[in-house]
PDB file of N, CA and C in Angstrom:
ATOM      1  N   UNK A   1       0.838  -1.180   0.000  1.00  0.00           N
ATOM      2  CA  UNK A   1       0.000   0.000   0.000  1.00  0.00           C
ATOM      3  C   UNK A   1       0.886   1.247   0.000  1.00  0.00           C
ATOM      4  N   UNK A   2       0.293   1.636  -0.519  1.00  0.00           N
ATOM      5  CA  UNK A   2       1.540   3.651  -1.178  1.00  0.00           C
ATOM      6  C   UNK A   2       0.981   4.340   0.391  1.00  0.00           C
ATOM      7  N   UNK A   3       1.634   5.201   1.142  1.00  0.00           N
ATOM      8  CA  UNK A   3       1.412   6.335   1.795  1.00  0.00           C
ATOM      9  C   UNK A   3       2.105   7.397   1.753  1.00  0.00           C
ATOM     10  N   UNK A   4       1.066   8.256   2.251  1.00  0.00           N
ATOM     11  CA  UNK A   4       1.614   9.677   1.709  1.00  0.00           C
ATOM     12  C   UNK A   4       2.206  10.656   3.015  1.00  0.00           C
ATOM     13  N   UNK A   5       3.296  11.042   3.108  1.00  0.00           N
ATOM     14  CA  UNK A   5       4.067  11.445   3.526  1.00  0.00           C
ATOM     15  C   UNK A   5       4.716  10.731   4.925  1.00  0.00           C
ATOM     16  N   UNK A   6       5.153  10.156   4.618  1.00  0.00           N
ATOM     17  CA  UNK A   6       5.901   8.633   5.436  1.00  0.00           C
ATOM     18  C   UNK A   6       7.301   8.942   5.914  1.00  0.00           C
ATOM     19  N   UNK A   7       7.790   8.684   7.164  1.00  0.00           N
ATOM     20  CA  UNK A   7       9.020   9.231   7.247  1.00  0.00           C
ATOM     21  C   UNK A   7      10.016   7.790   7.353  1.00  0.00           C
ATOM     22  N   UNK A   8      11.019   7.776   6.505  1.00  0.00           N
ATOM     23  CA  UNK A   8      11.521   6.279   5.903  1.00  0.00           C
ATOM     24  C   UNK A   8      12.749   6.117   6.721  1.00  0.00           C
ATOM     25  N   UNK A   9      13.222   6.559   8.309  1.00  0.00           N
ATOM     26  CA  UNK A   9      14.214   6.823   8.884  1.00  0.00           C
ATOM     27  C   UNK A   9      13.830   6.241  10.488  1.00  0.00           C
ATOM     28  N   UNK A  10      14.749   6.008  11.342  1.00  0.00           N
ATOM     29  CA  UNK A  10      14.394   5.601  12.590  1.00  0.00           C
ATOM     30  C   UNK A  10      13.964   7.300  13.534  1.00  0.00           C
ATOM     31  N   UNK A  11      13.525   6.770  13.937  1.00  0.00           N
ATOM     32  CA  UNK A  11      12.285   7.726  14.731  1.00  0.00           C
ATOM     33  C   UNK A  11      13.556   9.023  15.752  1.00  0.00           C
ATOM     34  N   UNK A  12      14.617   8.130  16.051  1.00  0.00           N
ATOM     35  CA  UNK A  12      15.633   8.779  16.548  1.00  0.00           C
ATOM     36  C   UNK A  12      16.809   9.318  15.938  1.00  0.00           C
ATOM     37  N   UNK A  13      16.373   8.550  14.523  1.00  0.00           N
ATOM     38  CA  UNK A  13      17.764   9.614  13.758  1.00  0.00           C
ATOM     39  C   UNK A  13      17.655  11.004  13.347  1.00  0.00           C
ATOM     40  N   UNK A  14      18.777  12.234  13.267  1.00  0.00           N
ATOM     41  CA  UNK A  14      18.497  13.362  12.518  1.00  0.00           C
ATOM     42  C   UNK A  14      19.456  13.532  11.297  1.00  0.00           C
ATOM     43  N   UNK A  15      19.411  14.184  10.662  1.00  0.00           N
ATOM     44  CA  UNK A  15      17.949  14.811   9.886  1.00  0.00           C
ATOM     45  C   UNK A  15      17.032  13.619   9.798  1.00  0.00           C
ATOM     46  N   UNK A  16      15.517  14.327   9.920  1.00  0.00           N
ATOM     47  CA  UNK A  16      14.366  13.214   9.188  1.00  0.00           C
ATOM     48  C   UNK A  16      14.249  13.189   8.198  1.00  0.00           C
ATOM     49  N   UNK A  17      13.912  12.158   7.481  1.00  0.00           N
ATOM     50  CA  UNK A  17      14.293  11.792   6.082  1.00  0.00           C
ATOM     51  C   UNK A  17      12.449  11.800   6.075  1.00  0.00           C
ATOM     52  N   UNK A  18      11.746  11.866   5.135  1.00  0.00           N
ATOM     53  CA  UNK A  18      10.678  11.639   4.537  1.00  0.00           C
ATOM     54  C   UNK A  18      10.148  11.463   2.911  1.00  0.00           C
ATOM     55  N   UNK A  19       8.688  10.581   2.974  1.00  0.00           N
ATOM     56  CA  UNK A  19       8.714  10.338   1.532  1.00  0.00           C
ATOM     57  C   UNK A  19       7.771  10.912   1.334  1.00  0.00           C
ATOM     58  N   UNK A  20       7.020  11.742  -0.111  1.00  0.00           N
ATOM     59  CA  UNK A  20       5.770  11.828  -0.537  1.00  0.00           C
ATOM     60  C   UNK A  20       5.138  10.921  -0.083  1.00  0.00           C
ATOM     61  N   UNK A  21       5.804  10.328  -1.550  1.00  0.00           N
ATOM     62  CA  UNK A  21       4.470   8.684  -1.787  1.00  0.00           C
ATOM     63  C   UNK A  21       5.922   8.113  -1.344  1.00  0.00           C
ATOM     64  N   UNK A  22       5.733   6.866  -0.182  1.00  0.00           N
ATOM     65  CA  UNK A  22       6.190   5.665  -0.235  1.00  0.00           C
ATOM     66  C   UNK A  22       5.286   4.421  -0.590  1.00  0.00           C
ATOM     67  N   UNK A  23       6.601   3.391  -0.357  1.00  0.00           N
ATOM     68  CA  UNK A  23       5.338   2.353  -1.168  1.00  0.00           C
ATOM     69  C   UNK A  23       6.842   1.146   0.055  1.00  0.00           C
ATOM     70  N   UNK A  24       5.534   0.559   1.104  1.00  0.00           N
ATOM     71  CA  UNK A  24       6.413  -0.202   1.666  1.00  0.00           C
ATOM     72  C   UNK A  24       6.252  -1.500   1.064  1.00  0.00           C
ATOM     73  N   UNK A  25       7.603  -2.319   1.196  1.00  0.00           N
ATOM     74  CA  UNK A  25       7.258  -3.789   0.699  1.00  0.00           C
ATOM     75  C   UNK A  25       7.519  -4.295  -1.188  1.00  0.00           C
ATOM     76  N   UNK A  26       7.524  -5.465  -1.585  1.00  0.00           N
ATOM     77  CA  UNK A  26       7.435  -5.461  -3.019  1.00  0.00           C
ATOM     78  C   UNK A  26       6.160  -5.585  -3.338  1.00  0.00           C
ATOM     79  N   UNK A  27       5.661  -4.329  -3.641  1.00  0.00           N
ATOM     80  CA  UNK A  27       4.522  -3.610  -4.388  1.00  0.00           C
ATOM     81  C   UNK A  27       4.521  -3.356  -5.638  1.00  0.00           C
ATOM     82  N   UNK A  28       3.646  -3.486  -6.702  1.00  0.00           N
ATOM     83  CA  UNK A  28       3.825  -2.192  -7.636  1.00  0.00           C
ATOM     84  C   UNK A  28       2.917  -1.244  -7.131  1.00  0.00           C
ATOM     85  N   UNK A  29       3.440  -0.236  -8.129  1.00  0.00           N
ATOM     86  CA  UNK A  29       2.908   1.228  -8.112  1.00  0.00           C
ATOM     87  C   UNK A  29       2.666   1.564  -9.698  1.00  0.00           C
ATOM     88  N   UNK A  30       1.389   1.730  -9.538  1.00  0.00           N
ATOM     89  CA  UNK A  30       0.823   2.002 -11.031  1.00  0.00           C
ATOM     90  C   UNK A  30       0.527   3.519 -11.272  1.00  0.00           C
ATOM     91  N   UNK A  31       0.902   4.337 -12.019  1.00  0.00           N
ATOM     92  CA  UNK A  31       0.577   5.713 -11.798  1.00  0.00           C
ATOM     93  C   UNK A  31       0.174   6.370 -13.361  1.00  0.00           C
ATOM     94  N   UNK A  32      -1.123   6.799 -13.138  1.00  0.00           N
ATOM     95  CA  UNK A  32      -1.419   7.453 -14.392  1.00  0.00           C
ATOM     96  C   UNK A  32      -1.822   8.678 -14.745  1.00  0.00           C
ATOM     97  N   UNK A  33      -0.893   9.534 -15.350  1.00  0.00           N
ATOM     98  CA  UNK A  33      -1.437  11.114 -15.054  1.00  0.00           C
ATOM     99  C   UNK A  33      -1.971  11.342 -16.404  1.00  0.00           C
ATOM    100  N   UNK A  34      -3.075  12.227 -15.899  1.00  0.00           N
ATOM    101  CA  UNK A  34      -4.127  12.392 -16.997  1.00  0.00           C
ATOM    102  C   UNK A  34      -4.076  13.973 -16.785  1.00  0.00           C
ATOM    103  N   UNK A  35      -3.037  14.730 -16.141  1.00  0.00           N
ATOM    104  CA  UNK A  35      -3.150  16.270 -15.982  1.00  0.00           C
ATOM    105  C   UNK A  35      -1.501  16.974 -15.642  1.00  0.00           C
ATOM    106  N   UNK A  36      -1.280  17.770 -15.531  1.00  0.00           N
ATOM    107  CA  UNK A  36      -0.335  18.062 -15.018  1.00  0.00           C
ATOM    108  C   UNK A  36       0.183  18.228 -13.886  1.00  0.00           C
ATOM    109  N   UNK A  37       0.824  17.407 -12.896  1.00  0.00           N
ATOM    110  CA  UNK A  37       0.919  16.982 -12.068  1.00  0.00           C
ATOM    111  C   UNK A  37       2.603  17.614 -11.570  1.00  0.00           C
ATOM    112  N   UNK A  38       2.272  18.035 -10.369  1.00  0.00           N
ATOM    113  CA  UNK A  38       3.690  18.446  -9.937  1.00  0.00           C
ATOM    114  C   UNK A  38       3.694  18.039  -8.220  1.00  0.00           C
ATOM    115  N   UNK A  39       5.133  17.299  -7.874  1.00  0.00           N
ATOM    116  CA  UNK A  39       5.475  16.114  -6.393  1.00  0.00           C
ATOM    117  C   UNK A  39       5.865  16.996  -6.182  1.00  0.00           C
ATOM    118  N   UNK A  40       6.220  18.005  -4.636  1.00  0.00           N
ATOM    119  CA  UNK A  40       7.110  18.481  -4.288  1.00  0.00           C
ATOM    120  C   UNK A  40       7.223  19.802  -4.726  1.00  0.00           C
ATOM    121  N   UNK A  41       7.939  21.291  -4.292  1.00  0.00           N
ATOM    122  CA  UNK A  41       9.169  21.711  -4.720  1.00  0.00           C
ATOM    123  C   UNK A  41      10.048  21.976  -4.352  1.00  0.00           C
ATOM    124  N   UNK A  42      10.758  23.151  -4.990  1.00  0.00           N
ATOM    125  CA  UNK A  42      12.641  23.224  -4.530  1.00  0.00           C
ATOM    126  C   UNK A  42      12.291  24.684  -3.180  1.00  0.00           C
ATOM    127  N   UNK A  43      11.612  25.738  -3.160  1.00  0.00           N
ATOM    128  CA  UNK A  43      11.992  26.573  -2.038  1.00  0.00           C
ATOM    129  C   UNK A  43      11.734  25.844  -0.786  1.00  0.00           C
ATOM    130  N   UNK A  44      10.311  25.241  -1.143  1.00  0.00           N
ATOM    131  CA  UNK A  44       9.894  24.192   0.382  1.00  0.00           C
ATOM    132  C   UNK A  44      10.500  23.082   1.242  1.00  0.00           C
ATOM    133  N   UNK A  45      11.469  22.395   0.080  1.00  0.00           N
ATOM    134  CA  UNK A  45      12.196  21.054   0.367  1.00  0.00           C
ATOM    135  C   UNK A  45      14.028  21.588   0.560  1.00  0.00           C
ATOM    136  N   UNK A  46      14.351  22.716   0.108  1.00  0.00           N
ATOM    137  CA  UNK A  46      15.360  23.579   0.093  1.00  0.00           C
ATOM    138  C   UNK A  46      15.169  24.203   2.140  1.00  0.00           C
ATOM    139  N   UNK A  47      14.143  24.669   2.382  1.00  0.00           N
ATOM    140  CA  UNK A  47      14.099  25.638   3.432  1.00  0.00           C
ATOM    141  C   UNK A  47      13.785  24.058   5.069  1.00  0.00           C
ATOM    142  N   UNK A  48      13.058  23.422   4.408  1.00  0.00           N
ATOM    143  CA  UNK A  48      12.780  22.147   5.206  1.00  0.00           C
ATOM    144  C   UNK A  48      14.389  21.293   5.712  1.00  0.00           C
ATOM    145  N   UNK A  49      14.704  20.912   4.714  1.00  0.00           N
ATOM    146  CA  UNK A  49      16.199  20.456   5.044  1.00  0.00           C
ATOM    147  C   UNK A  49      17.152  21.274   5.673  1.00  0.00           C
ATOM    148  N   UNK A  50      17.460  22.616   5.480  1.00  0.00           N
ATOM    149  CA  UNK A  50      18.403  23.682   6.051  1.00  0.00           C
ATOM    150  C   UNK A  50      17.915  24.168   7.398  1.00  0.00           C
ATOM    151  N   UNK A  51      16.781  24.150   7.490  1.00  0.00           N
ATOM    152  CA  UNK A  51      16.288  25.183   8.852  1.00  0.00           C
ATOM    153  C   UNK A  51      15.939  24.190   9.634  1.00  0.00           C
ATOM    154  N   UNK A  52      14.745  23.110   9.215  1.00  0.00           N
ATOM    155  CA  UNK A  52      14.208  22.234  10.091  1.00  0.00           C
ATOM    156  C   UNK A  52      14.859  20.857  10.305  1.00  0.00           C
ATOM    157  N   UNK A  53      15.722  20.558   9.769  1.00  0.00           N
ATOM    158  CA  UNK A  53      16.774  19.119   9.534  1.00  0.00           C
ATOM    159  C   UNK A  53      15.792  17.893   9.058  1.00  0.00           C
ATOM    160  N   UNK A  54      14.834  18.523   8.015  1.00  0.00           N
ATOM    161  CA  UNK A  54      14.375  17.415   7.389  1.00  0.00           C
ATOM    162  C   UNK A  54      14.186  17.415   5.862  1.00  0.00           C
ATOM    163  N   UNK A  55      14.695  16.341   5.402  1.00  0.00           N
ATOM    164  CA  UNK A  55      14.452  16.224   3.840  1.00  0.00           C
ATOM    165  C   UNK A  55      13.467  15.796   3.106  1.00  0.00           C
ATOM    166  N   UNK A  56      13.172  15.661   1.762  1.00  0.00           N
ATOM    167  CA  UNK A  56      11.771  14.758   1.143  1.00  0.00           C
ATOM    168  C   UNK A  56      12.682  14.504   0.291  1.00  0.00           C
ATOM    169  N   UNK A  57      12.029  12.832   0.082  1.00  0.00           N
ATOM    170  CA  UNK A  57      12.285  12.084  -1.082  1.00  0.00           C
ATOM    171  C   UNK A  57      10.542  12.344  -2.016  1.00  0.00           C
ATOM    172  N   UNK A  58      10.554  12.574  -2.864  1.00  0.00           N
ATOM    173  CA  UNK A  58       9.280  12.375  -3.762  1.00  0.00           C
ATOM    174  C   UNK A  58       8.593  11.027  -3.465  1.00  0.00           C
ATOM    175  N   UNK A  59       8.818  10.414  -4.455  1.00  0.00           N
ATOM    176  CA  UNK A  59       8.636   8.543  -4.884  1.00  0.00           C
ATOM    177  C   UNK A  59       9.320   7.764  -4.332  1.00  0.00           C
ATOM    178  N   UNK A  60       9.302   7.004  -3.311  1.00  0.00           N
ATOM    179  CA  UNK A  60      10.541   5.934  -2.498  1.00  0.00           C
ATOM    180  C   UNK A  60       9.752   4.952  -2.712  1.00  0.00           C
ATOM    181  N   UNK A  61      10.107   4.189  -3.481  1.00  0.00           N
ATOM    182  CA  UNK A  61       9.530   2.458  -3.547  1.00  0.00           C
ATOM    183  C   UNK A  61      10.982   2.048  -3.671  1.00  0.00           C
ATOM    184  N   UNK A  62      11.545   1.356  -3.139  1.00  0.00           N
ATOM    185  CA  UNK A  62      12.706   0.922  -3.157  1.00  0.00           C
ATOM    186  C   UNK A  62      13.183  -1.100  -3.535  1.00  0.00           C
ATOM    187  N   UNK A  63      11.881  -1.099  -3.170  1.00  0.00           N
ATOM    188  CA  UNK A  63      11.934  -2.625  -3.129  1.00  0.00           C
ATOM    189  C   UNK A  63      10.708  -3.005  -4.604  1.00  0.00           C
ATOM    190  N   UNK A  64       9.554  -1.714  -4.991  1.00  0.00           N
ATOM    191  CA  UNK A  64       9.016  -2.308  -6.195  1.00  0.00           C
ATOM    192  C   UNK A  64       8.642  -1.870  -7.316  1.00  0.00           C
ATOM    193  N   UNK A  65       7.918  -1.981  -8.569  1.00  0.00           N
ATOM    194  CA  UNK A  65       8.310  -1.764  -9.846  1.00  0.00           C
ATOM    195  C   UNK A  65       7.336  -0.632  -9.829  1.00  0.00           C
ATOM    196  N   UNK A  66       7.582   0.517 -10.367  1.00  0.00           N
ATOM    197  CA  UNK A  66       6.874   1.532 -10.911  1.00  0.00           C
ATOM    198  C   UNK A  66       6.611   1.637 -12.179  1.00  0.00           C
ATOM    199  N   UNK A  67       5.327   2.125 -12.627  1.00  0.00           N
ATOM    200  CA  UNK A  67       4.457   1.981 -13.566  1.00  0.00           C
ATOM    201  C   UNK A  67       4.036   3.584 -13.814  1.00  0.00           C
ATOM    202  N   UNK A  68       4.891   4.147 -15.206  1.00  0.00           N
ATOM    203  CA  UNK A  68       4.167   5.803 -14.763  1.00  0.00           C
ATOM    204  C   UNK A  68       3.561   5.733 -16.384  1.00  0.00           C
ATOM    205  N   UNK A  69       2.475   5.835 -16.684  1.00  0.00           N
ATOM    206  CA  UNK A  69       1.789   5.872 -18.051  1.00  0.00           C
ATOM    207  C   UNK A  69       1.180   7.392 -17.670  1.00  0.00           C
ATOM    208  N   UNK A  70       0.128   8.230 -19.061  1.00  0.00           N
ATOM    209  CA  UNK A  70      -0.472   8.802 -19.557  1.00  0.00           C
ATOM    210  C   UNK A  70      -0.467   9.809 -20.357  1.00  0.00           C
ATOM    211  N   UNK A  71      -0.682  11.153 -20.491  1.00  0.00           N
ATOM    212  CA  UNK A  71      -1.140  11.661 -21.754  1.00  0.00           C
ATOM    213  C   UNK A  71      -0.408  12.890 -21.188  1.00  0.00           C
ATOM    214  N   UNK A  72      -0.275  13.287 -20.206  1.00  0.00           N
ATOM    215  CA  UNK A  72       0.818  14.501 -19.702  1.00  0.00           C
ATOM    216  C   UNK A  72       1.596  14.829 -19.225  1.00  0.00           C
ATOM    217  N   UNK A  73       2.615  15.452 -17.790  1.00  0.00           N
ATOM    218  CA  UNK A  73       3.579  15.553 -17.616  1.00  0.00           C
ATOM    219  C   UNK A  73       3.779  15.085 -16.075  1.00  0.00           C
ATOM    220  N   UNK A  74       4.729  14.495 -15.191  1.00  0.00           N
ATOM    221  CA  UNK A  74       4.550  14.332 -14.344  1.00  0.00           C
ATOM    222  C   UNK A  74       6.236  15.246 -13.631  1.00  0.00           C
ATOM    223  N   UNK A  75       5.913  16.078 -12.849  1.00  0.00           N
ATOM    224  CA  UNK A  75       7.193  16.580 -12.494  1.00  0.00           C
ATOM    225  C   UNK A  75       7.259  16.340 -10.895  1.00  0.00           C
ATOM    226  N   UNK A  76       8.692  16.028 -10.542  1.00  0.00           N
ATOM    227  CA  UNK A  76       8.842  15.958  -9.006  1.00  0.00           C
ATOM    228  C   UNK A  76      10.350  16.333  -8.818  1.00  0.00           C
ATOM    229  N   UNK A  77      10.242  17.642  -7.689  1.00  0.00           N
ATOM    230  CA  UNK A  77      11.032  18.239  -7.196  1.00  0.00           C
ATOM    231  C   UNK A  77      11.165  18.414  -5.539  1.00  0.00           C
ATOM    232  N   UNK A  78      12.267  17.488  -5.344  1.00  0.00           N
ATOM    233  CA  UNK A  78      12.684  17.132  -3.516  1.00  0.00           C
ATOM    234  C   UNK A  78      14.165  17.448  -3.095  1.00  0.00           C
ATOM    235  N   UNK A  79      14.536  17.546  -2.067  1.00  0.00           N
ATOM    236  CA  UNK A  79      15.746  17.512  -1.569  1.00  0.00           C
ATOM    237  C   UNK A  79      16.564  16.727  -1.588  1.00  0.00           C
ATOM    238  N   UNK A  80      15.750  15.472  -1.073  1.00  0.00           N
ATOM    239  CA  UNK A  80      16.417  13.954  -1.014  1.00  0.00           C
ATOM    240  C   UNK A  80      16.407  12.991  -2.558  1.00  0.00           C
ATOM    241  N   UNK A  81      16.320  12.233  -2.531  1.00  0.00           N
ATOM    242  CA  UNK A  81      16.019  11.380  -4.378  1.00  0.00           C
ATOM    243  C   UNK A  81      14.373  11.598  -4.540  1.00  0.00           C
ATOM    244  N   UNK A  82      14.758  11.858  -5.824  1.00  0.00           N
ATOM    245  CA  UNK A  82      12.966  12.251  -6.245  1.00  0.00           C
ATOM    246  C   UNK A  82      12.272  10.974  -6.719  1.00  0.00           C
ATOM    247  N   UNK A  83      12.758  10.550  -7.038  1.00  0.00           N
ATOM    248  CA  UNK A  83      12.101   8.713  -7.640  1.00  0.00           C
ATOM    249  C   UNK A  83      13.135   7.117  -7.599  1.00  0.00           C
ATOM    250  N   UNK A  84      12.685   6.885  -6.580  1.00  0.00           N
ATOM    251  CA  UNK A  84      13.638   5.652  -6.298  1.00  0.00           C
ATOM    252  C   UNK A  84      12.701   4.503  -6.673  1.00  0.00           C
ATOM    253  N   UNK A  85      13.189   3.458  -7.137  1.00  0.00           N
ATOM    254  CA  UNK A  85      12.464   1.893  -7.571  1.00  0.00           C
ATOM    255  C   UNK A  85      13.285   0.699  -7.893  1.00  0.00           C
ATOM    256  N   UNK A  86      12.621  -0.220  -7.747  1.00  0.00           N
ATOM    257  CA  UNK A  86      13.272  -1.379  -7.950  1.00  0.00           C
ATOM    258  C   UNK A  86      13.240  -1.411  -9.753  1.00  0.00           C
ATOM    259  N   UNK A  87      12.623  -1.612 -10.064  1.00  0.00           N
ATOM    260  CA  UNK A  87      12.279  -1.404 -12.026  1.00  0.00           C
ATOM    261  C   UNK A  87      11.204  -0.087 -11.805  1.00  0.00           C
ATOM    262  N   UNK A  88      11.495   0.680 -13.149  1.00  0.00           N
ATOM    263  CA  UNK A  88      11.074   1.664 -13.535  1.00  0.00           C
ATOM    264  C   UNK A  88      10.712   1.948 -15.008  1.00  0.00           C
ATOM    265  N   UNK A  89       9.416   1.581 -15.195  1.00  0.00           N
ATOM    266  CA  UNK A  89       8.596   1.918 -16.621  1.00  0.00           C
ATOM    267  C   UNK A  89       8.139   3.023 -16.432  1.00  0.00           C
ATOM    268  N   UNK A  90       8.489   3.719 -17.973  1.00  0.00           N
ATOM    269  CA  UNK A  90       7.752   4.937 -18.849  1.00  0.00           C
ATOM    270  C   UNK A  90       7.400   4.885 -19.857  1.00  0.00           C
ATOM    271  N   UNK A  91       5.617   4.722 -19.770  1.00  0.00           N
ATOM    272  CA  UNK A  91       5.216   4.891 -21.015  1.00  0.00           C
ATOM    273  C   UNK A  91       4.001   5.399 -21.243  1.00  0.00           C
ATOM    274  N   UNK A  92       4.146   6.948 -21.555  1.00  0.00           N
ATOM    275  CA  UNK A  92       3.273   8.040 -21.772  1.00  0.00           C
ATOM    276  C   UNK A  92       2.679   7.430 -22.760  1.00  0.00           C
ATOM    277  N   UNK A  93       1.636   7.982 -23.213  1.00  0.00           N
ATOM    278  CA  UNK A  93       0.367   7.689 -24.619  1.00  0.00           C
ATOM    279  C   UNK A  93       0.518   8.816 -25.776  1.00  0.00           C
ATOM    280  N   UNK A  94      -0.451   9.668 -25.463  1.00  0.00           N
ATOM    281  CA  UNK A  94      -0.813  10.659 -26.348  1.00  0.00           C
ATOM    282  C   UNK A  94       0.219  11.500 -26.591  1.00  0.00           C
ATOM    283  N   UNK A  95       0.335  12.085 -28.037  1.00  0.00           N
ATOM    284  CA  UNK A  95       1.258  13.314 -28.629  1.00  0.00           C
ATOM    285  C   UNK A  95       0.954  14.507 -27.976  1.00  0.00           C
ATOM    286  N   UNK A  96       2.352  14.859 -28.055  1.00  0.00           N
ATOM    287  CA  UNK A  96       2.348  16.258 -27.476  1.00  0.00           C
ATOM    288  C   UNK A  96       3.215  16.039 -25.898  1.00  0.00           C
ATOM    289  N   UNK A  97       2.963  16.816 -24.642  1.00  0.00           N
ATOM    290  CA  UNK A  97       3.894  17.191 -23.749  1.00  0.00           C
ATOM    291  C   UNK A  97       3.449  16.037 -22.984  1.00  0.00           C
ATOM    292  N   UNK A  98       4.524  15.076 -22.675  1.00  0.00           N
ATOM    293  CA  UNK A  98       4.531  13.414 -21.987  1.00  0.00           C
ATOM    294  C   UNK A  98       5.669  13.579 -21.508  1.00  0.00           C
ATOM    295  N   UNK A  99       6.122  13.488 -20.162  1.00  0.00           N
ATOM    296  CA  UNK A  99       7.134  13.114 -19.717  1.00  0.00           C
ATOM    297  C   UNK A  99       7.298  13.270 -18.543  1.00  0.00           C
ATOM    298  N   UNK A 100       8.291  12.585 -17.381  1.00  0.00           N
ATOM    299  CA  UNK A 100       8.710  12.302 -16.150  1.00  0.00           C
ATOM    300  C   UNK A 100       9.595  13.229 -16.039  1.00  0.00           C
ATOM    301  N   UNK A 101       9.484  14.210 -15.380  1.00  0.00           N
ATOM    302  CA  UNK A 101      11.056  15.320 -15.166  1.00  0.00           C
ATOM    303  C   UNK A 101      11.139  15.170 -13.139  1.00  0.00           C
ATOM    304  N   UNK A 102      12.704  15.058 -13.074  1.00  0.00           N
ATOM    305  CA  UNK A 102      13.008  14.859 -11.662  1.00  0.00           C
ATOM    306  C   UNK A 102      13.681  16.480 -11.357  1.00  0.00           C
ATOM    307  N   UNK A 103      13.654  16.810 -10.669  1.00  0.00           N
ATOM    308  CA  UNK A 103      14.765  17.930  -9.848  1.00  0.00           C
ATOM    309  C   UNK A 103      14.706  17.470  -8.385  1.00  0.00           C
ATOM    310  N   UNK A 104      16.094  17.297  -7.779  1.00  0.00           N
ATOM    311  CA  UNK A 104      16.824  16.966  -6.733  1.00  0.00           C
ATOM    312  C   UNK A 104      17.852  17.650  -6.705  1.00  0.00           C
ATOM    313  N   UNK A 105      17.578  17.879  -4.951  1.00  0.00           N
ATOM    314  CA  UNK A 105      19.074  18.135  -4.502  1.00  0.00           C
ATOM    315  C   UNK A 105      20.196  17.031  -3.739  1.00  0.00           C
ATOM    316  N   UNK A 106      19.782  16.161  -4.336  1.00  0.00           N
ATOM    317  CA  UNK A 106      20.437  14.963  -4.547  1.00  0.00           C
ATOM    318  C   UNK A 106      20.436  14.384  -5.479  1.00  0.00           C
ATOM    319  N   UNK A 107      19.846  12.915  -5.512  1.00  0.00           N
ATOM    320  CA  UNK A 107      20.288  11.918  -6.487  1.00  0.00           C
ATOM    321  C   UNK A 107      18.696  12.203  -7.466  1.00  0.00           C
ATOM    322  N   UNK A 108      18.738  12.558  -8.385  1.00  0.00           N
ATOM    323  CA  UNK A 108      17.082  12.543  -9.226  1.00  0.00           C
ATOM    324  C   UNK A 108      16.589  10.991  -9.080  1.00  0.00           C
ATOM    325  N   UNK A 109      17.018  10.288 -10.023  1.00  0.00           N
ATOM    326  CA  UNK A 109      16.578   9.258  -9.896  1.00  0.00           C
ATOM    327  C   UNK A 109      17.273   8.201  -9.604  1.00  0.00           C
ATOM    328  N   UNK A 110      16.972   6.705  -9.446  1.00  0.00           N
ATOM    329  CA  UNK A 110      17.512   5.989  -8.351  1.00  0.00           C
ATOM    330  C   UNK A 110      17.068   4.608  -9.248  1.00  0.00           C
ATOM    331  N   UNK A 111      17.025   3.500  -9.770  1.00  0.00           N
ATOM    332  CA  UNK A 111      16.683   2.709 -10.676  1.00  0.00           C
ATOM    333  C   UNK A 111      17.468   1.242  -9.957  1.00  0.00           C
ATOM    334  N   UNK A 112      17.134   0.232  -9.208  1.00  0.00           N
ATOM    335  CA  UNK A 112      17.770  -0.753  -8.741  1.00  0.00           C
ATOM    336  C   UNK A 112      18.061  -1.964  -9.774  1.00  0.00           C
ATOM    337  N   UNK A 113      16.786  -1.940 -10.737  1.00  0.00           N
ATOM    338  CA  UNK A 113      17.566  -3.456 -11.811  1.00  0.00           C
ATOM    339  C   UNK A 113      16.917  -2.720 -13.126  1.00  0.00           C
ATOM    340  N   UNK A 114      15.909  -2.388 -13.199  1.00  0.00           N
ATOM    341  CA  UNK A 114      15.766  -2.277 -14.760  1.00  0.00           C
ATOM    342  C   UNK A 114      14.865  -0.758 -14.949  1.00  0.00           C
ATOM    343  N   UNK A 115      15.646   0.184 -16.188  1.00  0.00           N
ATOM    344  CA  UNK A 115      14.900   0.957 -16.592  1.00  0.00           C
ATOM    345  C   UNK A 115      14.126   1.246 -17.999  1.00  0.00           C
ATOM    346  N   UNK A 116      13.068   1.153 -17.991  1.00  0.00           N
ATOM    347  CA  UNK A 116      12.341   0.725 -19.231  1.00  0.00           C
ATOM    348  C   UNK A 116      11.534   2.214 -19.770  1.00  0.00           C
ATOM    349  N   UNK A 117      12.114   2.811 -21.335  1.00  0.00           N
ATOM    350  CA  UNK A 117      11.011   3.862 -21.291  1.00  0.00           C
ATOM    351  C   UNK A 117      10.528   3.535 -23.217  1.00  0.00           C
ATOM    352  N   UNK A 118       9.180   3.598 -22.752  1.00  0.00           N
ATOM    353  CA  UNK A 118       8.599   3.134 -24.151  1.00  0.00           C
ATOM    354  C   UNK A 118       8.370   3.973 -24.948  1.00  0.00           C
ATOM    355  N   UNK A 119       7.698   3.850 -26.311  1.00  0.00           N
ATOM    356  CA  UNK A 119       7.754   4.838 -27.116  1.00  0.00           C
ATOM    357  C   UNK A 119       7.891   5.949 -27.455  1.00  0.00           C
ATOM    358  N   UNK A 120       8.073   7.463 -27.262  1.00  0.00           N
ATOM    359  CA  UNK A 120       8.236   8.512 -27.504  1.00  0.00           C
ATOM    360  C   UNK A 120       8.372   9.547 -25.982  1.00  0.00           C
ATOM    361  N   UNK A 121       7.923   8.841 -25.103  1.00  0.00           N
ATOM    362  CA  UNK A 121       8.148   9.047 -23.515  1.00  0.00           C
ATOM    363  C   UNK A 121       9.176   9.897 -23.376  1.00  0.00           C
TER     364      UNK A 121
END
């Protein structure tokens, strides 16, 4: 099961680490944007980490396969890695503006065995 804003760190460590969407366990995660969609951004996840000693990861599935299809854009901007997965499919549909964009102030993306992006994606 995905939850939304999950903190992926022991309760006593600092900085706190946190996720948007996590996804505990080997899950998939099926995701379909049908709009323009924006995870995160940079002044909020910039001022969170420096002042308050906590970071965001966007997308943390670490252990399962992500699934990002549809017809528009999906953007995610965090401090920590913006999209981590075990396998990682992209495959937008419709012509015109389709695509996965990361901004991090770390690692953007994070890919453990396989990255797959399909047609024009």
């Amino acid at each position: 099961m995905a939850t939304i804003g999950k903190r992926i760190n022991g309760e006593n460590d600092k900085p706190e680490r946190y996720a948007l969407i996590y996804v505990e366990g080997e899950q998939d995660l099926n995701i379909n944007i049908t709009g323009e969609v924006a995870l995160g951004n940079s002044p909020f996840s910039s001022q969170a980490a420096t002042k308050n000693k906590k970071s965001y990861s966007g997308i943390y599935a670490p252990d399962s396969n992500i699934t990002i299809t549809g017809d528009r854009s999906l953007l995610i901007v965090t401090h920590e890695v913006a999209l981590y997965a075990k396998k990682l499919t992209i495959a937008m549909t419709a012509q015109g503006q389709r695509s996965v964009d990361c901004e991090s102030y770390g690692a953007c993306v994070i890919v453990k065995h396989d990255l797959v992006v399909k047609d024009n994606s």
